[in-house]
N, C-alpha and C. Protein backbone atom coordinates (compact mmCIF):
# COMPACT_ATOMS: atom_id res chain seq x y z
N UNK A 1 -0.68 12.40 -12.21
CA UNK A 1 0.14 11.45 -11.49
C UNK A 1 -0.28 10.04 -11.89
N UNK A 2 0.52 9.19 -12.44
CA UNK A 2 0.68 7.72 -12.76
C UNK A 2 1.27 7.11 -11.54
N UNK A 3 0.63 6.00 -11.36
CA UNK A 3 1.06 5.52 -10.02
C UNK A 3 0.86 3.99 -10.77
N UNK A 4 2.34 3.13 -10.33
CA UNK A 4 2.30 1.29 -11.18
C UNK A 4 2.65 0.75 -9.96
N UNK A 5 1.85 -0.27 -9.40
CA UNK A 5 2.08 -0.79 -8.10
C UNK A 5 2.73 -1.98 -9.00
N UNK A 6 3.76 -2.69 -8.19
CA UNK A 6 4.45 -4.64 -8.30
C UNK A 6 4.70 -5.05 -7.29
N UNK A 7 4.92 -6.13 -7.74
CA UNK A 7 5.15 -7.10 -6.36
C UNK A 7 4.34 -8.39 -6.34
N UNK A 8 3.31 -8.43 -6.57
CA UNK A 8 2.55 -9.22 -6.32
C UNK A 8 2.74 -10.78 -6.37
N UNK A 9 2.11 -11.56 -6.12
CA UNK A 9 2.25 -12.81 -6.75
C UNK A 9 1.38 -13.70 -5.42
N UNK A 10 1.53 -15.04 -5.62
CA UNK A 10 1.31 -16.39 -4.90
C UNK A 10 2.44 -16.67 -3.89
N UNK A 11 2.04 -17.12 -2.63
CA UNK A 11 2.99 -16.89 -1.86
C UNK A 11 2.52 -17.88 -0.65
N UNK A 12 2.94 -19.03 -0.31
CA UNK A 12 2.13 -19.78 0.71
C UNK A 12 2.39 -18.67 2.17
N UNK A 13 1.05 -19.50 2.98
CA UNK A 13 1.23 -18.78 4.43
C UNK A 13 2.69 -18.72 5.39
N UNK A 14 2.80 -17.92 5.70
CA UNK A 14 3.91 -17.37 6.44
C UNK A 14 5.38 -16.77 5.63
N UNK A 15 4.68 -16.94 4.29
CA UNK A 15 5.80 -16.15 3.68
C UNK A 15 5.40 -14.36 3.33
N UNK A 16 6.37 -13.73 2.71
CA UNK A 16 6.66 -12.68 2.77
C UNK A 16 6.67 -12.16 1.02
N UNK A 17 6.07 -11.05 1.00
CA UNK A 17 5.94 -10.20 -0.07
C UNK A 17 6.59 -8.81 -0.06
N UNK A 18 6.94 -7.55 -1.10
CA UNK A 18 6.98 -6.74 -0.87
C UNK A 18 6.75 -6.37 -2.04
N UNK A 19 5.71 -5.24 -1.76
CA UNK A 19 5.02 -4.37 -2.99
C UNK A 19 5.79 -3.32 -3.18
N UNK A 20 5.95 -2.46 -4.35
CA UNK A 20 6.61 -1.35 -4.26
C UNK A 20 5.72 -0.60 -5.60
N UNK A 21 5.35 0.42 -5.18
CA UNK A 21 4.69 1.61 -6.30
C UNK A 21 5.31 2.64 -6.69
N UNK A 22 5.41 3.10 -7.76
CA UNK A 22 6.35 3.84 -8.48
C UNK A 22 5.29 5.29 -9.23
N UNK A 23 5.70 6.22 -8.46
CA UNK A 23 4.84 7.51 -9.23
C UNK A 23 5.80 7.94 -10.35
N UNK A 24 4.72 8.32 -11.67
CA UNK A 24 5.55 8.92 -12.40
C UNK A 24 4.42 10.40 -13.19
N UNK A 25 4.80 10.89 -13.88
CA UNK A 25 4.26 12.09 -14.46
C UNK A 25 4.17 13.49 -13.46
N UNK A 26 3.56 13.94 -13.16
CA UNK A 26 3.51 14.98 -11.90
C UNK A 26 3.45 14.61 -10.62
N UNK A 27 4.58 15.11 -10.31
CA UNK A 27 4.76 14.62 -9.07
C UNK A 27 4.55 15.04 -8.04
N UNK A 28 4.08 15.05 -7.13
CA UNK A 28 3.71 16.09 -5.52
C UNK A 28 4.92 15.67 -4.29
N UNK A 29 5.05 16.57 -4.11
CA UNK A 29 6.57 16.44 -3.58
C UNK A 29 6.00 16.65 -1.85
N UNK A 30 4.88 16.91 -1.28
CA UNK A 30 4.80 16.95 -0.18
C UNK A 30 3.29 16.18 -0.25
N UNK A 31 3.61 15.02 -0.42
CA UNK A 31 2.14 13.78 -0.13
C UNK A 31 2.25 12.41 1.25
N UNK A 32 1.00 12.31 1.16
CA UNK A 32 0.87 11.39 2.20
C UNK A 32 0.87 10.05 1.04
N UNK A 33 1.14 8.69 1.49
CA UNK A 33 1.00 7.61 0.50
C UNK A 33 0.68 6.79 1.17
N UNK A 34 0.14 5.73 0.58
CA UNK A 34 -1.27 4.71 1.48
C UNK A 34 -1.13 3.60 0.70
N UNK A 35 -1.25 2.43 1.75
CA UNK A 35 -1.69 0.80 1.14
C UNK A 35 -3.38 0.85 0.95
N UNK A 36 -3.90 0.40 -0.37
CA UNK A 36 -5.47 -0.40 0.77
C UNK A 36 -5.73 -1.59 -0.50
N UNK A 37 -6.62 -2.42 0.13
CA UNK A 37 -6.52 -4.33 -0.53
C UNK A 37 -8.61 -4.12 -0.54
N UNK A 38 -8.64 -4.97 -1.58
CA UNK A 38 -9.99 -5.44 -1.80
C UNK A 38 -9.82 -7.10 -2.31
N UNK A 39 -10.31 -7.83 -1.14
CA UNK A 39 -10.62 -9.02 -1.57
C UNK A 39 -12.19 -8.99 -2.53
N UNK A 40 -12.00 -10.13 -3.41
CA UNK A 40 -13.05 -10.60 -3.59
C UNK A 40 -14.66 -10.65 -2.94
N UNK A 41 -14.93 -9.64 -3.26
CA UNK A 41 -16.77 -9.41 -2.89
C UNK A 41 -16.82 -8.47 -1.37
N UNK A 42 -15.48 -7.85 -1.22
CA UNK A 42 -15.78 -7.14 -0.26
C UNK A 42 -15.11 -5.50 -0.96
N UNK A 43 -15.24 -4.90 0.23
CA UNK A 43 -15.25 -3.05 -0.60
C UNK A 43 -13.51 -3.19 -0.01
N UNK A 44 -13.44 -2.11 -0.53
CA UNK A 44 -11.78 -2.16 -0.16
C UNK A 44 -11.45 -1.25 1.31
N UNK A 45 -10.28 -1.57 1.39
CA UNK A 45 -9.87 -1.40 2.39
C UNK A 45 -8.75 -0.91 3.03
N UNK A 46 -8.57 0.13 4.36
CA UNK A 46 -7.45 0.65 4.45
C UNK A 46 -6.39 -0.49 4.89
N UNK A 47 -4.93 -0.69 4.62
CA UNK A 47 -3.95 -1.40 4.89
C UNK A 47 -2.70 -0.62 5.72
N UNK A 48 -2.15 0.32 5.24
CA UNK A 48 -1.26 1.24 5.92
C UNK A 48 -0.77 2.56 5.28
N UNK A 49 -0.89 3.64 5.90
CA UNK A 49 -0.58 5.02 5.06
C UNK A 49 1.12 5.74 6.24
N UNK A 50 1.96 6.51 5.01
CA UNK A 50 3.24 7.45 5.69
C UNK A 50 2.91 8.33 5.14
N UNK A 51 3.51 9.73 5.99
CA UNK A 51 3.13 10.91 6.25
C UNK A 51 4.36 10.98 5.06
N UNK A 52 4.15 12.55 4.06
CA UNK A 52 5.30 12.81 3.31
C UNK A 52 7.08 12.41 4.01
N UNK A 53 7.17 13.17 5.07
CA UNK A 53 8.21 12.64 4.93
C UNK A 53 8.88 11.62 5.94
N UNK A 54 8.02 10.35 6.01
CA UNK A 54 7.95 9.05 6.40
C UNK A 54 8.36 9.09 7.83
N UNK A 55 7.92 10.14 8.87
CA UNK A 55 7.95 10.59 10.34
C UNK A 55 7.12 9.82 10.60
N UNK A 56 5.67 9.53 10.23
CA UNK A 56 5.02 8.93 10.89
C UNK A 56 3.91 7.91 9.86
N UNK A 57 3.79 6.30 10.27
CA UNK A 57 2.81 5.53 10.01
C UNK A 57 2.18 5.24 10.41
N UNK A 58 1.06 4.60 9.88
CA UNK A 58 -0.40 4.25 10.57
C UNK A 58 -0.99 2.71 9.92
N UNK A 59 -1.05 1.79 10.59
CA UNK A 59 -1.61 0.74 10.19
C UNK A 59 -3.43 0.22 10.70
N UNK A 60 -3.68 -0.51 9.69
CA UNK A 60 -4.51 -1.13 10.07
C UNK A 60 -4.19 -2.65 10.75
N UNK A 61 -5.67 -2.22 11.94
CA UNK A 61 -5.16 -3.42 13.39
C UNK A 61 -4.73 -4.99 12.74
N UNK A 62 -5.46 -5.61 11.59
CA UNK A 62 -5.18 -6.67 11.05
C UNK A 62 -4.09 -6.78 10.03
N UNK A 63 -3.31 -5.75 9.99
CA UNK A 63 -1.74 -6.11 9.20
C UNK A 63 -0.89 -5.29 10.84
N UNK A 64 -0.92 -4.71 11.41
CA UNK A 64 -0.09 -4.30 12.50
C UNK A 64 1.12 -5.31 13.16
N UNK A 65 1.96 -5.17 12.93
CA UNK A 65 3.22 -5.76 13.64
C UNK A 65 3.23 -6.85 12.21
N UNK A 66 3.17 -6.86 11.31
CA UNK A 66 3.39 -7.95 10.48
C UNK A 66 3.59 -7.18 8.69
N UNK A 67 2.68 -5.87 8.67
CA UNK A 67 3.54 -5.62 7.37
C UNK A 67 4.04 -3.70 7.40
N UNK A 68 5.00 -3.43 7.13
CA UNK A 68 6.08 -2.15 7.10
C UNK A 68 5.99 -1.52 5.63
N UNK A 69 5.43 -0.25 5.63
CA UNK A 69 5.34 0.60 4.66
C UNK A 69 6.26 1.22 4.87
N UNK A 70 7.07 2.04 3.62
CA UNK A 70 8.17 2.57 3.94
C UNK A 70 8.02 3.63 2.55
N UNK A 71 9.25 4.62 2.30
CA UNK A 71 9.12 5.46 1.21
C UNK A 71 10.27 5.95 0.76
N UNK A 72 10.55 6.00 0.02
CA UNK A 72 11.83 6.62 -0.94
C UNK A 72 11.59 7.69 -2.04
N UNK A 73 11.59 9.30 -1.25
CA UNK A 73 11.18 10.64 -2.08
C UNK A 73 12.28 10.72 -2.95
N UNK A 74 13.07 10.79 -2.70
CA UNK A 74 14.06 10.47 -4.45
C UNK A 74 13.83 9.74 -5.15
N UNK A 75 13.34 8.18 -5.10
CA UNK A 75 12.40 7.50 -5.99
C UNK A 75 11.43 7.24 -6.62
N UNK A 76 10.85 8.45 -5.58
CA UNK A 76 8.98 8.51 -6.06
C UNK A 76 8.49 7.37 -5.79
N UNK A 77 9.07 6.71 -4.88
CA UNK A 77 8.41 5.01 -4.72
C UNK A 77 7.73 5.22 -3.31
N UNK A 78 6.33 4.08 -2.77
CA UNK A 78 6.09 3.94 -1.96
C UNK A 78 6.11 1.85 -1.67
N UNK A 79 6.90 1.75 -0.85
CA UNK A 79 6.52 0.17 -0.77
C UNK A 79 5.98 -0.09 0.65
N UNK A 80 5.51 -1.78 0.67
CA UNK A 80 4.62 -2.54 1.40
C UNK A 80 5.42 -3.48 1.69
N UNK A 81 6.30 -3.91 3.09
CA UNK A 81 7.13 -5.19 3.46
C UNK A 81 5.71 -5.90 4.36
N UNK A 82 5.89 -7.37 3.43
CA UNK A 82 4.56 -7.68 4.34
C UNK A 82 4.92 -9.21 4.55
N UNK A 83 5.23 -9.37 5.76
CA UNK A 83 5.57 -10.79 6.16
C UNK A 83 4.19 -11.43 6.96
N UNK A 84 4.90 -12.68 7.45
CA UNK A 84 3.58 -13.94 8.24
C UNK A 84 2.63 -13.12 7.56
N UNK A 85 2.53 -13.61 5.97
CA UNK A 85 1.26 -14.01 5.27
C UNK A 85 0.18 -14.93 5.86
N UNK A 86 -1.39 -14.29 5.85
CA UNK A 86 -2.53 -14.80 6.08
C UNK A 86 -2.92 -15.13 4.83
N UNK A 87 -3.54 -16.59 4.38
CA UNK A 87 -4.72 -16.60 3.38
C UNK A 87 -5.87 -15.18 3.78
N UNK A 88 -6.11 -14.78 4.91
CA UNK A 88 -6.81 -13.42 4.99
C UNK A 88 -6.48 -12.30 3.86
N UNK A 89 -4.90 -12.28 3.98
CA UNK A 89 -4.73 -11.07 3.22
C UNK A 89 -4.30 -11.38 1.77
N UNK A 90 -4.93 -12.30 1.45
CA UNK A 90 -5.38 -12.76 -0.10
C UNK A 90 -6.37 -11.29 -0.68
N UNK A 91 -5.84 -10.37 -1.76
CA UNK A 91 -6.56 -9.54 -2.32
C UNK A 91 -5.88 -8.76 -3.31
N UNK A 92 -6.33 -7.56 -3.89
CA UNK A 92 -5.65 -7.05 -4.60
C UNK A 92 -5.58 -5.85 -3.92
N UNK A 93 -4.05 -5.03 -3.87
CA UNK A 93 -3.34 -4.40 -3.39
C UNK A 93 -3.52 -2.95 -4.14
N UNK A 94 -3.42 -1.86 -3.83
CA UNK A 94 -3.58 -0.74 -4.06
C UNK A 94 -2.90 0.28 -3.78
N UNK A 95 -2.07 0.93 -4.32
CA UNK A 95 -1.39 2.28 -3.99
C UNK A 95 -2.16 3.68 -3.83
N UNK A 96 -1.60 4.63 -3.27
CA UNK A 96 -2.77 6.00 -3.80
C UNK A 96 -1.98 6.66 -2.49
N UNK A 97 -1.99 8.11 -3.55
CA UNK A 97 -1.35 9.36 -3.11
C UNK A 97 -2.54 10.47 -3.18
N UNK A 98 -1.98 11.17 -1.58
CA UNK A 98 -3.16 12.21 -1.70
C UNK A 98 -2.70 13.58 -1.35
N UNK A 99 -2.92 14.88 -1.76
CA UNK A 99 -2.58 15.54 -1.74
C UNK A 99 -2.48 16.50 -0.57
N UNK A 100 -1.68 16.17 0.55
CA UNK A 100 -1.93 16.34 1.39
C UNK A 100 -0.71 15.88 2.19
N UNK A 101 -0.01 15.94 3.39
CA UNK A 101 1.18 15.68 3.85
C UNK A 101 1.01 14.77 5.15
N UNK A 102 -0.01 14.91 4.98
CA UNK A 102 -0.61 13.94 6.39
C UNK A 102 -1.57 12.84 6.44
N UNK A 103 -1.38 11.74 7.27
CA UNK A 103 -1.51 10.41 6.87
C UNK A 103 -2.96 10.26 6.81
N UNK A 104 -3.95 9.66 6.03
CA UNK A 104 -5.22 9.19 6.18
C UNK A 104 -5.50 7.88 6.04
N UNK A 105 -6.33 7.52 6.43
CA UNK A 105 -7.11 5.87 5.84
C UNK A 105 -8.27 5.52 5.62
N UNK A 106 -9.34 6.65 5.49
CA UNK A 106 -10.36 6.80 4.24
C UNK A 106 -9.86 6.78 2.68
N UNK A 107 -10.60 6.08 2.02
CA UNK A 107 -10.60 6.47 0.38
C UNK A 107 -10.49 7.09 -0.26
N UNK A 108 -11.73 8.03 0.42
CA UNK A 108 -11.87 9.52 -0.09
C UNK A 108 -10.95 10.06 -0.05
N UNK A 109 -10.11 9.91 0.88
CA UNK A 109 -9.15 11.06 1.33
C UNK A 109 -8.02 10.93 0.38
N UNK A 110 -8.20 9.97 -0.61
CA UNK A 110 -6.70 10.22 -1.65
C UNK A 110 -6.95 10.56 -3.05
N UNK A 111 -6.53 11.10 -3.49
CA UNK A 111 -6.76 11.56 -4.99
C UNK A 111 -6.19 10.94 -6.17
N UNK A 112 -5.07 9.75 -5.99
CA UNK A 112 -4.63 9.19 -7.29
C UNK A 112 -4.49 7.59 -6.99
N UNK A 113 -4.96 6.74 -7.59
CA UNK A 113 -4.68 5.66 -7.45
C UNK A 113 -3.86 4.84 -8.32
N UNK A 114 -2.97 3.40 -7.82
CA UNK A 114 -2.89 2.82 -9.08
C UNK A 114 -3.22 1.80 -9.05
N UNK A 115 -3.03 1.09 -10.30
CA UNK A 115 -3.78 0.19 -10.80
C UNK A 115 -4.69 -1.20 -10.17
N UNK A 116 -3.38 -1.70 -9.21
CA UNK A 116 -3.67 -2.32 -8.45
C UNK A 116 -2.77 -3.92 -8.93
N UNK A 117 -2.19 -4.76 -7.81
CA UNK A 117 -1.91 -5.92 -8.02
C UNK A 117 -1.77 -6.63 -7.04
N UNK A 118 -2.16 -7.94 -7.83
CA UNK A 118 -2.87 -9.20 -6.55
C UNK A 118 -1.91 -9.79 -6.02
N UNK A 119 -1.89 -10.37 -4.55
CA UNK A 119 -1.91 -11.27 -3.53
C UNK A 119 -2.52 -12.09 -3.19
N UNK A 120 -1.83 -13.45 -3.68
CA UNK A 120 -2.70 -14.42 -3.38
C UNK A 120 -1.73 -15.26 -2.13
N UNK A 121 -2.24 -15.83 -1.11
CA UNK A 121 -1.55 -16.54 0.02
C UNK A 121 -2.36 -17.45 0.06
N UNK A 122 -1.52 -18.98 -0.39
CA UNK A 122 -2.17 -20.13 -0.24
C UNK A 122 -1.80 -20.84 1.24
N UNK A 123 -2.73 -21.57 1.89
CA UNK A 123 -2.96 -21.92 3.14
C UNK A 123 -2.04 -23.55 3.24
């Protein structure tokens, strides 16, 4: 599984981004799919994960009510609507699918990642 996260870019505070990740090669047709961000000098981190078939999400308390994961299984896409930007959530962004149908927000718990792309929110 190839997983190409976009979206990214520079974006002053209170504006709005949306990431979208695109699986390609083998595909798992009953997965859970997950946000998580690593700023600069810190370990990374969970952001928001949907259950395969997008019944249920789970955020973390510091993006809650401000950014919407969503999923499109005919697209193989997972995206990130992420409005009222913080300079906080200045980092680089992360996709990752795990084999499994149910939502997690440990690391461990996913088996494919991609590449990753940055968010920067200037203040």
């Amino acid at each position: 599984v190839q997983l190409q996260a976009s979206g990214g870019g520079l974006v002053q505070a209170g504006g709005s981004l949306r990431l979208t990740c695109a699986a390609s090669g083998r595909t798992l047709s009953n997965a859970a799919k997950g946000w998580f961000r690593q700023a600069p000098g810190k370990e990374r981190e969970f952001v928001a994960t949907i259950s395969w078939s997008g019944d249920r999400t789970y955020y973390a308390d510091s993006v809650k009510g401000r950014f919407t994961i969503s999923r499109d299984n005919a697209k193989n896409t997972v995206s990130l609507q992420m409005n009222r930007l913080k300079p906080e959530d200045t980092a680089v962004y992360y996709c990752a699918v795990r084999k499994f149908i149910t939502t997690a927000t440990m690391t461990h718990d996913y088996d494919y990642w991609g590449q990753g792309t940055l968010v920067t929110v200037s203040s």
